[in-house]
Protein backbone atom coordinates (compact mmCIF):
# COMPACT_ATOMS: atom_id res chain seq x y z
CA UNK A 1 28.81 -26.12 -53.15
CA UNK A 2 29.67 -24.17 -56.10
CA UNK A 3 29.12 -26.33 -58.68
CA UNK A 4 25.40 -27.36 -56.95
CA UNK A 5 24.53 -23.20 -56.78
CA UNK A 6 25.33 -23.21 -60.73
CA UNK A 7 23.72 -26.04 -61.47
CA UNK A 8 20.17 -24.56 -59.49
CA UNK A 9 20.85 -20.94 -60.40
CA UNK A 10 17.95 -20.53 -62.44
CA UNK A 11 15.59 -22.37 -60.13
CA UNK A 12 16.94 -20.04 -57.44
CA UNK A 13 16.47 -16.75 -59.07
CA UNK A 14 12.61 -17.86 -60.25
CA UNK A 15 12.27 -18.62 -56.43
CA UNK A 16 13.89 -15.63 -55.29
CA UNK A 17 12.31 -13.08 -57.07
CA UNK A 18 8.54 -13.41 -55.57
CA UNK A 19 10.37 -12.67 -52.29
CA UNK A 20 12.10 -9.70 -53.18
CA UNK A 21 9.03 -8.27 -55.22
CA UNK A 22 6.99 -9.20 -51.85
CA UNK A 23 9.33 -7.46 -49.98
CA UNK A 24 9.29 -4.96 -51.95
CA UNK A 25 5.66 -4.63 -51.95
CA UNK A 26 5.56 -4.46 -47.83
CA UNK A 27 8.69 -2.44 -46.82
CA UNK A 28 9.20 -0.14 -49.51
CA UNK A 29 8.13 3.35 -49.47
CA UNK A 30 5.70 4.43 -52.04
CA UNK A 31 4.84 8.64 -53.35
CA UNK A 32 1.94 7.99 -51.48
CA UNK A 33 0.80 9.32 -47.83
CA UNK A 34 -3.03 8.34 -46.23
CA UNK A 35 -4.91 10.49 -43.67
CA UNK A 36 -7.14 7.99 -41.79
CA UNK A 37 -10.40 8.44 -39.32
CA UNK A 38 -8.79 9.31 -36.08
CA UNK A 39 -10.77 10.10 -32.74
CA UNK A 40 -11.59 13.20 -30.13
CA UNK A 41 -10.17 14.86 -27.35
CA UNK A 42 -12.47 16.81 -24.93
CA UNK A 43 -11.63 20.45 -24.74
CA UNK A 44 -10.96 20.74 -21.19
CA UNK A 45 -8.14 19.23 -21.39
CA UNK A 46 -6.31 22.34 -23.32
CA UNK A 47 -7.48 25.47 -21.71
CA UNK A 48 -8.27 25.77 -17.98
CA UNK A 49 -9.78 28.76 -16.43
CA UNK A 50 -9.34 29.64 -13.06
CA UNK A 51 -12.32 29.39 -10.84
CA UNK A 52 -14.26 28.46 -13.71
CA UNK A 53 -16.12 24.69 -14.37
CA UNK A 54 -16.45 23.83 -17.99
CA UNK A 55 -19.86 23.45 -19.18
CA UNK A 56 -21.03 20.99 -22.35
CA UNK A 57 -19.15 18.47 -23.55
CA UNK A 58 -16.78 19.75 -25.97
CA UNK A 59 -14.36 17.85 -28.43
CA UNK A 60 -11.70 18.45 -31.10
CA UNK A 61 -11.05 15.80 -32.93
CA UNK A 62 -8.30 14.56 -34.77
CA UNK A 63 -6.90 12.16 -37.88
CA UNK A 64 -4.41 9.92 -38.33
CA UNK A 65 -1.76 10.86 -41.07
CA UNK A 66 0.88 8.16 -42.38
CA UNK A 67 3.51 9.26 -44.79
CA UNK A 68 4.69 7.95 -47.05
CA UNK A 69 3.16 4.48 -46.99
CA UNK A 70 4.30 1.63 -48.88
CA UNK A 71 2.49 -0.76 -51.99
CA UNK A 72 0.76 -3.14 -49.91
CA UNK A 73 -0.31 -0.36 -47.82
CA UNK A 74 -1.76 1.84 -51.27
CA UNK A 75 -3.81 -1.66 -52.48
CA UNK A 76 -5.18 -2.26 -49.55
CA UNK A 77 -6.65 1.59 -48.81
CA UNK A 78 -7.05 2.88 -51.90
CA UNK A 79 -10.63 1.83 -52.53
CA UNK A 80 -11.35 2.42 -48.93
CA UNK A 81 -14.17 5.66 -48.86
CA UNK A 82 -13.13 6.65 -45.50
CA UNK A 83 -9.57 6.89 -46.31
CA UNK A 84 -7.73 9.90 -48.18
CA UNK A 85 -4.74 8.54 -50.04
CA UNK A 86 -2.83 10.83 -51.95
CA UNK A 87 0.87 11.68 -53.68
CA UNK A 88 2.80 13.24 -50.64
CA UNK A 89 3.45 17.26 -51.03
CA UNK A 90 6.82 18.49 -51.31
CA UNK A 91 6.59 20.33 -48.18
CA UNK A 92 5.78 17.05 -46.52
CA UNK A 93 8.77 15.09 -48.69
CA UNK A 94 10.91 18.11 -47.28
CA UNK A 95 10.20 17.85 -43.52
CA UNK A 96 11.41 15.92 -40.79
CA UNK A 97 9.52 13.93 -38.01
CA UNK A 98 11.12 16.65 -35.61
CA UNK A 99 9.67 19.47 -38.19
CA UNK A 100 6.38 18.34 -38.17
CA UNK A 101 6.39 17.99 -34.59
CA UNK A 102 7.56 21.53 -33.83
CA UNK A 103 5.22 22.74 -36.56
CA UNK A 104 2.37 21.14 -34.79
CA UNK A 105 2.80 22.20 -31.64
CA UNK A 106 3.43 25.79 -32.59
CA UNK A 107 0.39 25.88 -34.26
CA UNK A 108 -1.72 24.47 -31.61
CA UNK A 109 -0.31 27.57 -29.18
CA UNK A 110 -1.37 30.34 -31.47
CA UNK A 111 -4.61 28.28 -31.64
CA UNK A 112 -5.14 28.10 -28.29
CA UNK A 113 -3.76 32.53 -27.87
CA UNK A 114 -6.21 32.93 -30.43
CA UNK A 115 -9.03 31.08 -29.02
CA UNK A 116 -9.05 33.30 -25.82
CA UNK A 117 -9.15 36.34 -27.22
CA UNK A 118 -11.70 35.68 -29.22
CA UNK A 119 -13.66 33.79 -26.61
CA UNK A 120 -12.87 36.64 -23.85
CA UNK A 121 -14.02 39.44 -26.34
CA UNK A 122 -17.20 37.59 -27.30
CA UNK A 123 -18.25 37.21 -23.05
CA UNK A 124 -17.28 40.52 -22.75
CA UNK A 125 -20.22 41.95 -24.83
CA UNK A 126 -22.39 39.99 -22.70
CA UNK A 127 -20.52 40.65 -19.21
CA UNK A 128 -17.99 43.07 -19.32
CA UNK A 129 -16.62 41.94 -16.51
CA UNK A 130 -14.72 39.03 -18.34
CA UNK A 131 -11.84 41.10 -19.93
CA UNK A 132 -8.64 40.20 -21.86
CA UNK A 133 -5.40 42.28 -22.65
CA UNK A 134 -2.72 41.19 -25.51
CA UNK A 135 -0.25 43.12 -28.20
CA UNK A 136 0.54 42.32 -31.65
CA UNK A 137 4.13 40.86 -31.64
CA UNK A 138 5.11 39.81 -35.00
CA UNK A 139 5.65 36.93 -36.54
CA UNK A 140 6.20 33.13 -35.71
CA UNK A 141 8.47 30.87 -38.39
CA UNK A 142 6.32 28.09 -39.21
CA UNK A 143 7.83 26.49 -41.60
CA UNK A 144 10.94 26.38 -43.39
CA UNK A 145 12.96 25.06 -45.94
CA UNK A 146 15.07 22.00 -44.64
CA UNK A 147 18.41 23.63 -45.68
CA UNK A 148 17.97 26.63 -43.49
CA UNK A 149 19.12 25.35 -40.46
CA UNK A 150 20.11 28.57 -39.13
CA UNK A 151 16.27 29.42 -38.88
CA UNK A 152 14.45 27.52 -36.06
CA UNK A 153 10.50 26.58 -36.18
CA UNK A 154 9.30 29.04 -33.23
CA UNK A 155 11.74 31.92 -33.99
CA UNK A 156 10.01 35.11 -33.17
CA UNK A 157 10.28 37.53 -36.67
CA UNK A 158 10.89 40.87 -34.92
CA UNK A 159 11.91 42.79 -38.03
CA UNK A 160 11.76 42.20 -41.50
CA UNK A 161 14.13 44.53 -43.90
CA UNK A 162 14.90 46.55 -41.02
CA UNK A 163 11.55 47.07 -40.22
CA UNK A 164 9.85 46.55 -36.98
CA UNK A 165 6.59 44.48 -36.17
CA UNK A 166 5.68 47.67 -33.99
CA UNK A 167 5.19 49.82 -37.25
CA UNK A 168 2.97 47.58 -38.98
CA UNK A 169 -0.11 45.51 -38.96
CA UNK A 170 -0.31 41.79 -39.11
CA UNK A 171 -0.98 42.16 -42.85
CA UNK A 172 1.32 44.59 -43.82
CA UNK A 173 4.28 42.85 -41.80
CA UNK A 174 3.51 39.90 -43.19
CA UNK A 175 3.47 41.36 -46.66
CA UNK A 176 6.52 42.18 -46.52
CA UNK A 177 7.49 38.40 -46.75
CA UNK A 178 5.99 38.47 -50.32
CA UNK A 179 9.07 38.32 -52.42
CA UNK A 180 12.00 35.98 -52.85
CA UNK A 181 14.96 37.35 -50.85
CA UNK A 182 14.50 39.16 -47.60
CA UNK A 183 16.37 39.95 -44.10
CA UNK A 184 14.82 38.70 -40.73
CA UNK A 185 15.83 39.42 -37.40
CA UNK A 186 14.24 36.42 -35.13
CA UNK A 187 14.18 36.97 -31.51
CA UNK A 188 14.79 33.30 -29.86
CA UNK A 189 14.73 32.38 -26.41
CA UNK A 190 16.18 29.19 -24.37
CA UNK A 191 15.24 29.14 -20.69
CA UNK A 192 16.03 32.76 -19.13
CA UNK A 193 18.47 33.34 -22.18
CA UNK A 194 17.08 35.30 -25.38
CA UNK A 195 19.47 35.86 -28.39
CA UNK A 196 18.40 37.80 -31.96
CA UNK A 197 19.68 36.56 -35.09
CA UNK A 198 19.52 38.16 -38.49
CA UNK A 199 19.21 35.31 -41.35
CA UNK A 200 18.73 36.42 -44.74
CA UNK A 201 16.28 34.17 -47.02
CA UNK A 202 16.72 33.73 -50.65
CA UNK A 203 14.37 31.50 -52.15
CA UNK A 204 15.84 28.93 -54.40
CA UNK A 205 13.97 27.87 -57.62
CA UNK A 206 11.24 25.62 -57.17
CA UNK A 207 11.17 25.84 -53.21
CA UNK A 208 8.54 26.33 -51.49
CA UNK A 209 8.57 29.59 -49.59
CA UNK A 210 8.72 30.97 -45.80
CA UNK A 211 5.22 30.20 -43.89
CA UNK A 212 4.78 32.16 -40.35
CA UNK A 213 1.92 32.26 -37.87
CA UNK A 214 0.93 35.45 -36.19
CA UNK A 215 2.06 36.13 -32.68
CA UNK A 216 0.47 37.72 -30.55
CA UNK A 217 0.82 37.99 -26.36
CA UNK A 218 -1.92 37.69 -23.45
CA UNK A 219 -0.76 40.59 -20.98
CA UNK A 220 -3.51 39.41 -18.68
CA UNK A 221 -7.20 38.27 -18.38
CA UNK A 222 -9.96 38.22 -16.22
CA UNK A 223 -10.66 35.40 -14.91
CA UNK A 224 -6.75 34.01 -15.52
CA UNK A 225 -6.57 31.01 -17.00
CA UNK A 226 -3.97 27.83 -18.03
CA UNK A 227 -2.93 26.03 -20.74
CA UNK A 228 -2.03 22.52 -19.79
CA UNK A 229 -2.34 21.42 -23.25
CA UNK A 230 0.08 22.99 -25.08
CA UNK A 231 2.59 19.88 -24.04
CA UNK A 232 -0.09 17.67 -25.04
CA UNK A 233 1.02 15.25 -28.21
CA UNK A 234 -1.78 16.33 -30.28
CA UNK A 235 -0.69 18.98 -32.48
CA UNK A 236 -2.77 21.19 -35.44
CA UNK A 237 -4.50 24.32 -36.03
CA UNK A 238 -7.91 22.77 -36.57
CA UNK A 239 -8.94 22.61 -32.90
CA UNK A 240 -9.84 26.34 -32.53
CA UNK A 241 -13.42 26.71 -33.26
CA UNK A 242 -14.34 24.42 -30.73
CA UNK A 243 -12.18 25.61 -28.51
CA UNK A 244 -13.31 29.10 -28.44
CA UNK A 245 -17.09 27.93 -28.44
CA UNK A 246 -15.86 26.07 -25.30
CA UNK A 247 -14.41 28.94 -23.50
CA UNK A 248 -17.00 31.07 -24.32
CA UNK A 249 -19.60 28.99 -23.12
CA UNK A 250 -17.78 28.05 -19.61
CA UNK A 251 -17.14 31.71 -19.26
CA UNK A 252 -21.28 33.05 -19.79
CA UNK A 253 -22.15 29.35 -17.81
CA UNK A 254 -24.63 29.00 -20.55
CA UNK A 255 -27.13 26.12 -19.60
CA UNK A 256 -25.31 22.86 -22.16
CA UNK A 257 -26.05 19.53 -20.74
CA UNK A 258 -26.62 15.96 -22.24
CA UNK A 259 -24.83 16.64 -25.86
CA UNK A 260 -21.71 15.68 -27.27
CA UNK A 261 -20.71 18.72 -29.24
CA UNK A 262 -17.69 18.03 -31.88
CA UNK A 263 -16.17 20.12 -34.52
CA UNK A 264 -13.29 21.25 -36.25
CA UNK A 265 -11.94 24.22 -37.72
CA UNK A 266 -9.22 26.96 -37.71
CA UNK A 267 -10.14 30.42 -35.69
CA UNK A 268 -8.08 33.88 -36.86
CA UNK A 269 -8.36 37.20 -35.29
CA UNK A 270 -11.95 38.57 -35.39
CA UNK A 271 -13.86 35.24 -35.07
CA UNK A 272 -12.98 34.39 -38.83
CA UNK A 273 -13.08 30.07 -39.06
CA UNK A 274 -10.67 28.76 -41.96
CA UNK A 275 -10.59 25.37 -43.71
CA UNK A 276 -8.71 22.45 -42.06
CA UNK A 277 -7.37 19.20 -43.62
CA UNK A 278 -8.92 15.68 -43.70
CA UNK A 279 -12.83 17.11 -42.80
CA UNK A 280 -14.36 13.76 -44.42
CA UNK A 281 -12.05 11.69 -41.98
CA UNK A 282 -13.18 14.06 -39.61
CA UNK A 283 -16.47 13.76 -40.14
CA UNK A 284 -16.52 9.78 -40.80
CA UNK A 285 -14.50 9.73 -36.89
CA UNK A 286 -17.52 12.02 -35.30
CA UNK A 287 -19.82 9.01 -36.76
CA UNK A 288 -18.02 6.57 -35.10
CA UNK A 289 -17.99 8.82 -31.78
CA UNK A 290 -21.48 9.17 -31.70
CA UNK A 291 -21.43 12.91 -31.70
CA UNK A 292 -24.78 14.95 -31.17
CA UNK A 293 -23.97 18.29 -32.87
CA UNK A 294 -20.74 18.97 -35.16
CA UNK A 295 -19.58 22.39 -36.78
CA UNK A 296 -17.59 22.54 -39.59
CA UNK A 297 -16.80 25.82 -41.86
CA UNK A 298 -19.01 26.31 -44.30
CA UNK A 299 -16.12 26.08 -46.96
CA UNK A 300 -15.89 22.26 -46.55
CA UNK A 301 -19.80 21.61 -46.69
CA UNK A 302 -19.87 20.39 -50.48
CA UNK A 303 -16.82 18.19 -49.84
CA UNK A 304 -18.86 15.89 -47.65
CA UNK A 305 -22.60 16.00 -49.64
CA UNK A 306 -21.98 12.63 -50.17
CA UNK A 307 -21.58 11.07 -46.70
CA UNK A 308 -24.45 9.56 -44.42
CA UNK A 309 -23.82 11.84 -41.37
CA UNK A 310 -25.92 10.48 -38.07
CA UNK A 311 -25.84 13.82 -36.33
CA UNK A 312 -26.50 17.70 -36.87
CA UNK A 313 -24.53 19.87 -38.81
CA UNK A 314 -23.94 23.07 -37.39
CA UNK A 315 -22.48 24.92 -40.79
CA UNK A 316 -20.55 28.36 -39.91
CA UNK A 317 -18.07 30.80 -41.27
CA UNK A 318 -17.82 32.77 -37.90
CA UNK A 319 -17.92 32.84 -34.07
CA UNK A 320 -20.41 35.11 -33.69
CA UNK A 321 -22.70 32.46 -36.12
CA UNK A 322 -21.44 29.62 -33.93
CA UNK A 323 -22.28 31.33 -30.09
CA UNK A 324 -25.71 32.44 -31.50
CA UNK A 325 -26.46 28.87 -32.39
CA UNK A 326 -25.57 27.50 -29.34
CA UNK A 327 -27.81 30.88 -27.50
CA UNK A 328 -30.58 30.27 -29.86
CA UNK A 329 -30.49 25.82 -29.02
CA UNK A 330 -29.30 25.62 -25.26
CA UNK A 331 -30.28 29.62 -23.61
């Protein structure tokens, strides 16, 4: 057997190496990740309000991400306009399936937070019977570096230095996570049990900082309402213009009927909408959907100039411009 291997060898390793550069090709993980056309999710399904019947048909909508992908994978989309292919971040390279999951999710909540208070203080101008209570709470962790496993994705930042949330504004607590070594106390809570934990961050060279969300609690509203989507898989940010526009509209039971509404975009305190990821997938999936109507911020409207869109584009940097559209099209 020996002698007939070394008599074939170099036939063998001529036939062997176009399988291992094949495999090679289709198994092994490339730089690259791709965020591909995804589809929507109606609205209703995140935020319920009690005694109240959505009106309009409302959607997020989504993408597909895939990181990292392999050769075969990189060939075969790279040419492909509807696809974004592109070298994987280092935040990405740094976090875990579980990571972005948490990250997701977390997101998604203050999303949704935000989205009713914005929503609720917007009906209440026109009926001030709709009404909404909350307090400023802090911070969320949003992401962190890998190594800290001390600090959990979710912790509550309660103090920062030794000072408390309660003394500050959002801006000026969060400022004071503008520099490379600071104290935290996180407030973190497990069923009935809550624990606080004081973690000290110093940022290592070339690693990418802290990120936190803002945190903020609903004391109570009027009407009350549920969030059965916040255990839905569907994590992101970028589903918070549409879902305010939705609550506000089910709230005022303005007159929407017969149009499929889409959009995306992030929603901050005081009806500001921020810039999301992957808006030509997004805008390639409404397309495909069929969508009557989609918003987008108006900081992403050169980035798809190119694209054949088959609907209307609603283009906004507010809530207030968004509501008055739908006033001035449906009311």
């Amino acid at each position: 057997m020996l002698k007939l291997l070394k008599q074939y060898q170099k036939l063998i390793i001529v036939l062997i190496l176009p399988y291992l550069y094949l495999m090679m090709v289709l198994i092994v993980p490339t730089s690259y990740s791709v965020t591909a056309p995804g589809n929507l999710t109606p609205v209703e399904q995140f935020i319920q309000i009690d005694g109240i019947e959505p009106v309009g048909d409302f959607n997020t909508i989504y993408v597909y991400s895939y990181d990292p992908i392999t050769a075969f994978q990189y060939f075969m989309l790279f040419n492909d306009q509807t696809m974004d292919v592109y070298l994987t971040t280092d935040r990405e390279k740094d976090m875990n399936l579980s990571d972005e999951y948490q990250s997701g999710q977390l997101s998604k909540l203050v999303s949704m937070k935000t989205s009713l208070i914005v929503a609720y203080e917007l009906a209440n101008d026109q009926d001030p019977s709709i009404m909404i209570d909350y307090l400023y709470r802090g911070l969320y962790v949003y992401m962190r570096p890998s190594r800290m496993t001390d600090l959990k994705i979710g912790d509550e930042v309660v103090s920062i230095n030794g000072e408390n949330y309660a003394d500050h504004t959002h801006e000026t607590f969060l400022a004071l996570t503008q520099s490379d070594q600071y104290t935290l106390t996180v407030k973190r809570t497990t069923g009935d049990n809550t624990t606080y934990h004081t973690i000290l961050y110093v940022r290592q060279e070339g690693e990418l900082s802290l990120r936190f969300l803002r945190n903020d609690e609903i004391l109570s509203a009027q009407p009350q309402f549920q969030l059965p989507g916040k255990n839905n898989m569907v994590g992101g940010p970028s589903g918070g213009m549409m879902q305010t526009l939705s609550l506000y509209a089910s709230l005022l039971k303005l007159n929407i009927e017969g149009v499929k509404i889409a959009g995306t975009g992030t929603i901050q305190m005081g009806g500001i909408i921020g810039p999301i990821g992957g808006i030509r997938q997004k805008i390639y999936t409404a397309n495909y959907q069929k969508v009557d109507v989609f918003f987008i911020p108006a900081v992403h409207q050169q980035a798809i100039s190119d694209i054949n869109i088959d609907f209307e584009l609603v283009v906004v940097t507010t809530t207030e411009e968004a509501v008055n559209w739908l006033h001035e099209n449906f009311n």
